[in-house]
Protein backbone atom coordinates (compact mmCIF):
# COMPACT_ATOMS: atom_id res chain seq x y z
CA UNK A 1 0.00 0.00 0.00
CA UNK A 2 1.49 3.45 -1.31
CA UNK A 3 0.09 6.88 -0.46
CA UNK A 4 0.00 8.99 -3.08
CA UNK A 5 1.23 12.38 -2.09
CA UNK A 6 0.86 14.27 -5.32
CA UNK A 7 -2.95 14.57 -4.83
CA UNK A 8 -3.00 15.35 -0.87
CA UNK A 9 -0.24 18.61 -1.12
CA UNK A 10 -1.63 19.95 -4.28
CA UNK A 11 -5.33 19.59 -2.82
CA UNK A 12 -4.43 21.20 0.13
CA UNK A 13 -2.41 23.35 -1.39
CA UNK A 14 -5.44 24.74 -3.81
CA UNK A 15 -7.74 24.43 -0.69
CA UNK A 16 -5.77 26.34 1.44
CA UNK A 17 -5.40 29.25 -0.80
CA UNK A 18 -9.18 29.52 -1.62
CA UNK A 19 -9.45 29.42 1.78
CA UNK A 20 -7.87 32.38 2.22
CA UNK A 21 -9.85 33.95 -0.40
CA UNK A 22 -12.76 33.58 1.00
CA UNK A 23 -15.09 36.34 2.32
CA UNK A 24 -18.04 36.42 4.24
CA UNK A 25 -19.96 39.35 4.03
CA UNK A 26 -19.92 40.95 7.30
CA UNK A 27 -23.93 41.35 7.65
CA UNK A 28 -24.66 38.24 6.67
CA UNK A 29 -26.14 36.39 9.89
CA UNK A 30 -24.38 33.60 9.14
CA UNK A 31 -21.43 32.15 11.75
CA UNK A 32 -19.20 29.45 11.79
CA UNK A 33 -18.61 27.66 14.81
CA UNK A 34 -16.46 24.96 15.49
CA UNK A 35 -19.19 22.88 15.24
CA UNK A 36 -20.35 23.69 11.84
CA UNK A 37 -16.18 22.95 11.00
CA UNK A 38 -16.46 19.48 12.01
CA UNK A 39 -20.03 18.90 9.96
CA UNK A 40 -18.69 19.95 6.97
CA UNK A 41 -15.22 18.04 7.48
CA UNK A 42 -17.26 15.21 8.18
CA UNK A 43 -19.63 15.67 5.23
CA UNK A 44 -16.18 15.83 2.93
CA UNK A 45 -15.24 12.47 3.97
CA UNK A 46 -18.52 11.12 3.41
CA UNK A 47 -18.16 12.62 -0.30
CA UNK A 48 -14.58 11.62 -0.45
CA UNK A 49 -15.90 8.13 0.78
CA UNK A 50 -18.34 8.06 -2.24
CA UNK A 51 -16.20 9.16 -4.64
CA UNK A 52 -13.42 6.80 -4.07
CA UNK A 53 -9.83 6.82 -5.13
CA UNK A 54 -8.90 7.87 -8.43
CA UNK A 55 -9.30 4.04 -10.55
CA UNK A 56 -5.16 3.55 -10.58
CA UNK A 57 -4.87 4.17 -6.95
CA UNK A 58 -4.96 1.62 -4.35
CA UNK A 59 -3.92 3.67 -1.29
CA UNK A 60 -7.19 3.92 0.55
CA UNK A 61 -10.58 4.12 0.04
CA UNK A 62 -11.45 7.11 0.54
CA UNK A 63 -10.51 10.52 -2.68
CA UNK A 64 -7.47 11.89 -0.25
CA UNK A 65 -7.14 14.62 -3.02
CA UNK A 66 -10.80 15.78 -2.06
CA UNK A 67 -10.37 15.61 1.70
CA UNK A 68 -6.86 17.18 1.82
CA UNK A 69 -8.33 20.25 -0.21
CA UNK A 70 -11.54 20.67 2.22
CA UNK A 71 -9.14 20.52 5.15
CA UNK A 72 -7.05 23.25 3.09
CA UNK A 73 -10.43 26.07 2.72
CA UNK A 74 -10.87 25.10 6.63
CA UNK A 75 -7.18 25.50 7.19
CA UNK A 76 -7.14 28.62 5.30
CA UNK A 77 -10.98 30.28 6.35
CA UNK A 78 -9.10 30.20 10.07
CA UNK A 79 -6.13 31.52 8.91
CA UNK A 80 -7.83 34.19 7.12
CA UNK A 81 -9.79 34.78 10.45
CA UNK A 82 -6.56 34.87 12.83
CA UNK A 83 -5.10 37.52 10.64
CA UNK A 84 -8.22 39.91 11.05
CA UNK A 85 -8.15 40.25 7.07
């Protein structure tokens, strides 16, 4: 069994700087809690579950591309936060 890196640091990589990107529109009512972090990361595995691996792989079973680049726009949305930007 071989991990595939290639997928995982570009995902994240792409994730992480749309992550940063991202703006939420400071009247919009809507708030992210650390709560609503772990939903989505575990709705992204679900997904990644579903999708499977690309059909060469045989690493895991789960797309590590796709869940790499939803931890990235986490990753990044609290960066983005921390820095006040």
């Amino acid at each position: 069994m071989l991990l595939y890196l290639g997928p995982v640091i570009f995902g994240f990589l792409i994730g992480l700087v749309l992550g940063t990107r991202i703006k939420v529109n400071p009247e919009s009512e809507v708030k992210f809690t650390i709560g609503s972090y772990i939903v989505i990361f575990i709705v992204a595995l679900v997904v990644a579950w579903q999708l499977g691996p690309y059909p060469f792989y045989d690493d895991i079973a789960i797309a590590t591309g796709f869940v790499s680049a939803a931890l990235g726009l986490i990753i990044g949305n609290i960066i983005r936060k921390i820095s006040g930007k």
